[in-house]
Protein backbone atom coordinates (compact mmCIF):
# COMPACT_ATOMS: atom_id res chain seq x y z
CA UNK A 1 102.17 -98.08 47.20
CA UNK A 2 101.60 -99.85 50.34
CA UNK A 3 98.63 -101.98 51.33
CA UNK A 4 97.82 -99.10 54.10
CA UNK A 5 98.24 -96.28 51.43
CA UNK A 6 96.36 -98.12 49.08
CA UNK A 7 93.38 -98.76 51.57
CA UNK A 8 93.39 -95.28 52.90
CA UNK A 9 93.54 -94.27 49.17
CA UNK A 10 90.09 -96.44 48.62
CA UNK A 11 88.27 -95.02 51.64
CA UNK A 12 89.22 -91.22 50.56
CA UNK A 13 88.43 -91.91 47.16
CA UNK A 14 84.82 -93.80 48.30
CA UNK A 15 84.51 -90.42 50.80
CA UNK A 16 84.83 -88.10 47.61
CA UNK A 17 82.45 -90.06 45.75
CA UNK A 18 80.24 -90.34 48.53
CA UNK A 19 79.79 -86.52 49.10
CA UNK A 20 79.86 -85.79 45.37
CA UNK A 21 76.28 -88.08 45.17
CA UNK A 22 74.96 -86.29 47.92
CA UNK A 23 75.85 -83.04 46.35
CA UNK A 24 74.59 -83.96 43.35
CA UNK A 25 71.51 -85.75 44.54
CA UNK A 26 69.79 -82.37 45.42
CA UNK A 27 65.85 -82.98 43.47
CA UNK A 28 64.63 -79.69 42.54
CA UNK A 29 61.10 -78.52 42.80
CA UNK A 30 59.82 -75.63 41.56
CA UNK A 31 57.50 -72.78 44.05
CA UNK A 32 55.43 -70.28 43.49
CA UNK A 33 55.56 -67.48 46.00
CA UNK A 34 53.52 -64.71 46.23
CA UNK A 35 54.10 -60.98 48.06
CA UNK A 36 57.92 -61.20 48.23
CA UNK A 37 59.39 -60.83 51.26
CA UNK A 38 56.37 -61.50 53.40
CA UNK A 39 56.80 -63.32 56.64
CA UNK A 40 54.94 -66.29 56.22
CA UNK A 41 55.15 -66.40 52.56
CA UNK A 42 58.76 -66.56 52.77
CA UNK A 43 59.39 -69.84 54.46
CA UNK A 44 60.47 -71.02 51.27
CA UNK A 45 63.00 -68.67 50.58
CA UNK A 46 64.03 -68.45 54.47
CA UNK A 47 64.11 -72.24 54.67
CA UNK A 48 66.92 -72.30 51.47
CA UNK A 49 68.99 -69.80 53.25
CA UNK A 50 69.22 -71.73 56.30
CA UNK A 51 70.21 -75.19 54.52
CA UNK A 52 66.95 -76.51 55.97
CA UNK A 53 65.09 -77.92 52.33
CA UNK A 54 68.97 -78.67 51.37
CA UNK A 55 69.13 -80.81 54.55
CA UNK A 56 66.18 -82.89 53.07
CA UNK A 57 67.37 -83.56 49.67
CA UNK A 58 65.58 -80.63 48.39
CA UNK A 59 66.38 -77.56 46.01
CA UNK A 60 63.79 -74.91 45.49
CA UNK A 61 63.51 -73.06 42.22
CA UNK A 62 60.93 -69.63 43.42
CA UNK A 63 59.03 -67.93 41.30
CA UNK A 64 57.62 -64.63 43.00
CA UNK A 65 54.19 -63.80 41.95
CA UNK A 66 51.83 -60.75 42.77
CA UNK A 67 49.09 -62.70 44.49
CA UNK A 68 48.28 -65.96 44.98
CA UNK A 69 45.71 -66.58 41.94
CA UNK A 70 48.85 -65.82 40.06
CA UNK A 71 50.50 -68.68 41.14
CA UNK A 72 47.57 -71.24 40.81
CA UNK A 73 47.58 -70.22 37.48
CA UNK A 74 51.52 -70.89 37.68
CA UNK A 75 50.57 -74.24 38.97
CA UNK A 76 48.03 -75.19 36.67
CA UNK A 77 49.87 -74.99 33.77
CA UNK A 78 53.00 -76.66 34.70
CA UNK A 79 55.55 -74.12 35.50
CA UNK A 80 55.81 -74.96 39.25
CA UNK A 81 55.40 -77.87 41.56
CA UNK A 82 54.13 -76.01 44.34
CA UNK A 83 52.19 -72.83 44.94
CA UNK A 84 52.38 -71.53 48.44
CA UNK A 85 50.04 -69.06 50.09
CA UNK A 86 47.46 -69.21 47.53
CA UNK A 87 43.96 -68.04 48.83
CA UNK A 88 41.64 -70.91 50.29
CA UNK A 89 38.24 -69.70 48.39
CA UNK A 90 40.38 -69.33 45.31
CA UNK A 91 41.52 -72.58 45.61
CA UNK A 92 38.16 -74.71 46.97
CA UNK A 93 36.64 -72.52 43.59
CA UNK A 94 39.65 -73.53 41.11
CA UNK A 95 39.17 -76.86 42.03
CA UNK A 96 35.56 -77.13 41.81
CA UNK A 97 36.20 -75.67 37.91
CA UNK A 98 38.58 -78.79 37.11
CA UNK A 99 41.70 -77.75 37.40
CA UNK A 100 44.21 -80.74 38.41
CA UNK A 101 45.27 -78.66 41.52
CA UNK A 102 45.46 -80.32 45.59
CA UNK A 103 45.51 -78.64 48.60
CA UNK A 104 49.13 -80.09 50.18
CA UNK A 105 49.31 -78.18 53.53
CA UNK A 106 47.48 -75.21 55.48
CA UNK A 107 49.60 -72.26 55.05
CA UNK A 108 48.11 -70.02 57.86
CA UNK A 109 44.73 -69.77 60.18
CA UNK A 110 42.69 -66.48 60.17
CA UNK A 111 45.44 -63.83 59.10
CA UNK A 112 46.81 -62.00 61.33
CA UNK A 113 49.09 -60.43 59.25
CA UNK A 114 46.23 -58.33 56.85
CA UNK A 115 45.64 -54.45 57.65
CA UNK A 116 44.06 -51.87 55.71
CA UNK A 117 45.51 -48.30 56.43
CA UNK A 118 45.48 -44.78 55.03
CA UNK A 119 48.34 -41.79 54.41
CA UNK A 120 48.57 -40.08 57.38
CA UNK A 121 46.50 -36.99 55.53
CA UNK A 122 43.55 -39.02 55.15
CA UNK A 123 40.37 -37.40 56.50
CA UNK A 124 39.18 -41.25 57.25
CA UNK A 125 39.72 -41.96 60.48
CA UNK A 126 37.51 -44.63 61.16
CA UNK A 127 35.04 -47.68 59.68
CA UNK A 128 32.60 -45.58 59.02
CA UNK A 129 34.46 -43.26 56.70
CA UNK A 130 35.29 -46.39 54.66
CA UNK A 131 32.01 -45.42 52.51
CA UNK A 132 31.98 -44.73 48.73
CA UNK A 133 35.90 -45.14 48.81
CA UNK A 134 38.56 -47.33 46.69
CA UNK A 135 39.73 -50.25 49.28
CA UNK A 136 42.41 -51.94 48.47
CA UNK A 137 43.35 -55.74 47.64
CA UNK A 138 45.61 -57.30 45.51
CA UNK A 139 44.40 -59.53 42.93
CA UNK A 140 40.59 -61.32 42.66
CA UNK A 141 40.54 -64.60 44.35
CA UNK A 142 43.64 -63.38 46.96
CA UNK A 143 43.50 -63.82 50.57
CA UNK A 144 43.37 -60.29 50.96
CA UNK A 145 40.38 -60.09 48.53
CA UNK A 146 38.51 -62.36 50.76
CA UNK A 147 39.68 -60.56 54.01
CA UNK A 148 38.24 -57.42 52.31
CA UNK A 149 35.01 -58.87 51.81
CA UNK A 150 34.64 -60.13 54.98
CA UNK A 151 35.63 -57.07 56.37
CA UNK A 152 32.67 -55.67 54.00
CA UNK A 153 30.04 -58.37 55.39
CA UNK A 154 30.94 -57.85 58.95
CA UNK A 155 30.27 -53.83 59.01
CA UNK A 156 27.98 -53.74 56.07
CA UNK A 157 30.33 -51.41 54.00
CA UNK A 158 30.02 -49.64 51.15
CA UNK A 159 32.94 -49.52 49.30
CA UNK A 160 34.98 -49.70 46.09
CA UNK A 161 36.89 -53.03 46.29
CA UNK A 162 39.91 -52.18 44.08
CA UNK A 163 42.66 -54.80 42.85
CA UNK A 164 45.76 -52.83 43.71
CA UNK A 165 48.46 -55.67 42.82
CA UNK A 166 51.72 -56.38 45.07
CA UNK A 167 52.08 -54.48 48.20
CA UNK A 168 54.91 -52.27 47.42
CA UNK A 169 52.47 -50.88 44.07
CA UNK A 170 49.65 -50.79 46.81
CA UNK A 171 51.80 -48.51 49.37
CA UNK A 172 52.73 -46.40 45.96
CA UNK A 173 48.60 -45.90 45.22
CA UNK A 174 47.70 -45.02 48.42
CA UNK A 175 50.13 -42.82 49.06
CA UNK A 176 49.53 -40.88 45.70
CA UNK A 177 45.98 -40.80 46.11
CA UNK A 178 45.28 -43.72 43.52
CA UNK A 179 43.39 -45.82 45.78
CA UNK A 180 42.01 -44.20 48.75
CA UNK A 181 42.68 -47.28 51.50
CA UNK A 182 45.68 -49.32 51.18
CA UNK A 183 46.15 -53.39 52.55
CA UNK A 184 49.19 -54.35 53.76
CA UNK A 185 50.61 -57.40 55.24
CA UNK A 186 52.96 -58.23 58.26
CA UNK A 187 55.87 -56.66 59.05
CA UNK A 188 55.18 -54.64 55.35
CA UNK A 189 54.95 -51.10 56.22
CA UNK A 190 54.95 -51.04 59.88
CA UNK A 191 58.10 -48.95 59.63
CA UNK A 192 56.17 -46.20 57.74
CA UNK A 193 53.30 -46.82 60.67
CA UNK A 194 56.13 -45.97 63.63
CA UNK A 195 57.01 -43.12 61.18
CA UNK A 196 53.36 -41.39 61.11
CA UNK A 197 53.23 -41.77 57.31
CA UNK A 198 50.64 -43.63 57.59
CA UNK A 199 47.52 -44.96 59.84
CA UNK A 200 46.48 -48.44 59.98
CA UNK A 201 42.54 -48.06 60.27
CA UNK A 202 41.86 -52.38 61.43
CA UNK A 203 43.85 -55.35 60.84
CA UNK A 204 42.79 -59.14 60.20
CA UNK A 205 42.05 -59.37 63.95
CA UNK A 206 39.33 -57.36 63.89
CA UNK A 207 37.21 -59.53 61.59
CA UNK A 208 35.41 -62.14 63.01
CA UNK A 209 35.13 -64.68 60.33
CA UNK A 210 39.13 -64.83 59.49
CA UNK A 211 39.80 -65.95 62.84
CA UNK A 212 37.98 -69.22 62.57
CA UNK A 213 39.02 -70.87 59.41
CA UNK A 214 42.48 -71.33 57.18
CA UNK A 215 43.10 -68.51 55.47
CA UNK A 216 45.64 -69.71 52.92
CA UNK A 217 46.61 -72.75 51.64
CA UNK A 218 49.74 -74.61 49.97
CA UNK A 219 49.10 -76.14 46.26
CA UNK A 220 50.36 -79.07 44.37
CA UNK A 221 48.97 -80.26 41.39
CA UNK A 222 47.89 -83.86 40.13
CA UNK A 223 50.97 -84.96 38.56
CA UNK A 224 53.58 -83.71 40.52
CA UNK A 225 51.54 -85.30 43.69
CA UNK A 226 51.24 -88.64 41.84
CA UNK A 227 54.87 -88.68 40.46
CA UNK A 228 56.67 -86.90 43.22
CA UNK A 229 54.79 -87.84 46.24
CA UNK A 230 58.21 -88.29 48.07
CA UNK A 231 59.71 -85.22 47.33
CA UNK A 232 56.26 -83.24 48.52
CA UNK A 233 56.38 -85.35 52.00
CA UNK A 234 60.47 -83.90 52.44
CA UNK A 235 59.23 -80.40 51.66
CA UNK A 236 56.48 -80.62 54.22
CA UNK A 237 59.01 -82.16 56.59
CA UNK A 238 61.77 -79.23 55.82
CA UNK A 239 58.46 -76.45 55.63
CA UNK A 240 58.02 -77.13 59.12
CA UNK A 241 61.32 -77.65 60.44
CA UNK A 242 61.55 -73.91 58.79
CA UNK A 243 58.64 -72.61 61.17
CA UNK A 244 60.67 -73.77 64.02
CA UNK A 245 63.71 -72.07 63.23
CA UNK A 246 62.00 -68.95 62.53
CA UNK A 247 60.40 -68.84 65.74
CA UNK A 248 63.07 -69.94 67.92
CA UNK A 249 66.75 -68.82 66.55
CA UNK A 250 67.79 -65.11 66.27
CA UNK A 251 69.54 -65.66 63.19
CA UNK A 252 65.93 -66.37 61.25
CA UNK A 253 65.01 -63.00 62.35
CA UNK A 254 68.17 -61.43 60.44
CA UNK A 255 67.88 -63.37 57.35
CA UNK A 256 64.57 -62.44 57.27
CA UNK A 257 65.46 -58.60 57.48
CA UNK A 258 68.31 -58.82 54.75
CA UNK A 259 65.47 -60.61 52.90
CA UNK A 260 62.56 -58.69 53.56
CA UNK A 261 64.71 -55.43 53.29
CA UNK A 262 62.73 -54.68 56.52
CA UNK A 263 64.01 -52.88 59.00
CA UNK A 264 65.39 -54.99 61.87
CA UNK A 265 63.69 -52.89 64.71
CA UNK A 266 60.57 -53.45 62.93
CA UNK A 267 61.62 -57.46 62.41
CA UNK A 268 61.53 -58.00 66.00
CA UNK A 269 58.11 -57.85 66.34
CA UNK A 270 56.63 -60.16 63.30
CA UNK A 271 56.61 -62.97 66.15
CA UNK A 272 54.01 -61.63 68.20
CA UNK A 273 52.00 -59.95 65.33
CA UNK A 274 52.34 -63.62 63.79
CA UNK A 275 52.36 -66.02 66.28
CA UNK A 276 53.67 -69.27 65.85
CA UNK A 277 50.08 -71.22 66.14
CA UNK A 278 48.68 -69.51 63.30
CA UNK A 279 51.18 -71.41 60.95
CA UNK A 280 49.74 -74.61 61.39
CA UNK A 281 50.54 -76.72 58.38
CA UNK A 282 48.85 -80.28 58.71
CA UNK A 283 45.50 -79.16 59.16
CA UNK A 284 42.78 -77.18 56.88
CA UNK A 285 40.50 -75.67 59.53
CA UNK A 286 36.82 -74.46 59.06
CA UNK A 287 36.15 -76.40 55.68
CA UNK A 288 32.45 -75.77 55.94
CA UNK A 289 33.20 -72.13 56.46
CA UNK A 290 35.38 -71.69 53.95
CA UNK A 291 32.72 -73.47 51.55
CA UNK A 292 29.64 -71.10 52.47
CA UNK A 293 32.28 -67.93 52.20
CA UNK A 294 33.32 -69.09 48.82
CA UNK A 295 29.81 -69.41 47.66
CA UNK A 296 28.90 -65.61 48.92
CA UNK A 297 32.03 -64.45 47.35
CA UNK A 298 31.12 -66.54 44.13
CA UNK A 299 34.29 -68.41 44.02
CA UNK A 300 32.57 -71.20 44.75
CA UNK A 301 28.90 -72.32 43.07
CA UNK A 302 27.98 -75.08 45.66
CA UNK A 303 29.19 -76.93 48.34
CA UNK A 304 31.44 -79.35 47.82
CA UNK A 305 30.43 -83.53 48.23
CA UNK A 306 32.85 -85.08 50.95
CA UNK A 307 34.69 -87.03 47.95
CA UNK A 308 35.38 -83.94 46.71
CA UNK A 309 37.14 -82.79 49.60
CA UNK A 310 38.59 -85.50 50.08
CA UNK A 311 40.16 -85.56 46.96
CA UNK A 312 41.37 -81.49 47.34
CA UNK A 313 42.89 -81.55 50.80
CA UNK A 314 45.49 -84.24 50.38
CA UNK A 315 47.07 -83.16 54.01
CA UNK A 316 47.20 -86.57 55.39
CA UNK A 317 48.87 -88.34 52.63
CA UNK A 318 52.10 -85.75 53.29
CA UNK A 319 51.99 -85.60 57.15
CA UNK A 320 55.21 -87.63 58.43
């Protein structure tokens, strides 16, 4: 072999090695998701079909979960890295308990993607008929459970706050008659809406107190944050690189509907129904808010010191 073969030999061989490291040097970290298929929620999953977390040296392992007190619980006990979407009360309470858990990243302000609806042969129509029924949220601690009770504060309601579970086994209880008012969740169900099977009664944006404060919140917990730190700040970078492709190339919108298994014509309008400011990861909003809704919903037994806080919302340490 010639000198040129042999150094064009080296450099393909060097190439070959080259790419096998990088295909190889994928770290995994494991996420808890809850509500499959869920707009926002599904960054995660949309972010791995796009090559995006790849991109940053990342491979996610997701574990769906029913709520998002599921997957702090997921979280607290080892089996994931990361909880997404977990419920901000839930999480200022689980915290305050002792649990080794730290607030990473917002996950979304207000939530604008919550509605409460009824089968289309409901006699409620309105509010007001919301009294002495079975309302639906999914599991205690959930943002939906706190969306209910603000909903509850804000018209003084009296109702039967039922834990209903995932949204699909929601849709199936309300539309047997199980639970009298169903929750749902953007673009979940909107098809059924443009069908007249059922009636969305209010949404997220019609409760005052949502709008003003984070809603949910993305988890790590002490030791992955203290041994991993590097691999939380990529994911952060690749989560939001994620938000920008979902907003701004077509193709997010059809992954998301071969995902989702939502129709596409309903699809098309998650963007406005979730806009694009809402997903605001480096910044918790409304802290004090949160704290004095936590304590009314009893998540939470007293405000927390500014060390405390400090040492929950570990934003800053992630932002790149």
């Amino acid at each position: 072999m010639d000198r040129t073969r042999l150094v064009s030999s080296l450099f393909a061989l060097a190439a070959l090695a080259s790419s096998l490291v990088t295909a190889t040097a994928q770290e995994t970290l494991k996420v808890a998701v809850p509500q499959r298929g869920v707009w926002d929620a599904g960054i995660p999953e949309l972010g791995m079909r796009a090559g995006i977390f790849q991109k940053h040296g990342l491979n996610l392992e997701i574990l769906y979960t029913q709520a998002g007190p599921e997957s702090i619980q997921a979280l607290i006990g080892g089996g994931v890295d990361i909880a997404t979407a977990a419920g901000v009360g839930a999480a200022f309470g689980t915290f305050a308990k002792g649990a080794p858990i730290r607030i990473m990243s917002n996950e979304i302000i207000g939530s604008p993607d919550l509605y409460w609806y009824v089968r289309a042969n409901s006699p409620i129509r309105t509010l007001n008929d919301f009294t002495d029924k079975t309302v639906a949220y999914s599991l205690t601690g959930s943002s939906s459970h706190s969306g209910l009770l603000a909903l509850i504060a804000q018209h003084n309601l009296k109702v039967k706050p039922t834990s209903t579970g995932n949204i699909p086994a929601t849709i199936t209880q309300t539309m047997t008659g199980q639970v009298d008012v169903g929750f749902g969740a953007v673009p979940y169900g909107l098809d059924m809406a443009d069908d007249g099977r059922i009636r969305i009664i209010v949404t997220g944006n019609d409760v005052a107190a949502l709008k003003t404060r984070s809603g949910r919140v993305n988890l790590t917990n002490l030791a992955t944050l203290q041994n991993r730190k590097p691999a939380l700040i990529r994911f952060h970078q690749a989560y939001k690189e994620t938000i920008e492709w979902m907003y701004n190339d077509p193709a997010a919108l059809k992954q998301y509907s071969e995902f989702s298994k939502v129709p596409e014509k309903v699809v098309v309008r998650v963007r406005v129904l979730m806009p694009k400011d809402a997903l605001a990861p480096d910044r918790v909003v409304g802290i004090e808010q949160i704290m004095t809704e936590a304590i009314q919903n009893k998540f939470l037994q007293a405000q927390l010191t500014k060390e405390q806080i400090a040492e929950l919302i570990r934003t800053s340490e992630l932002v790149k």
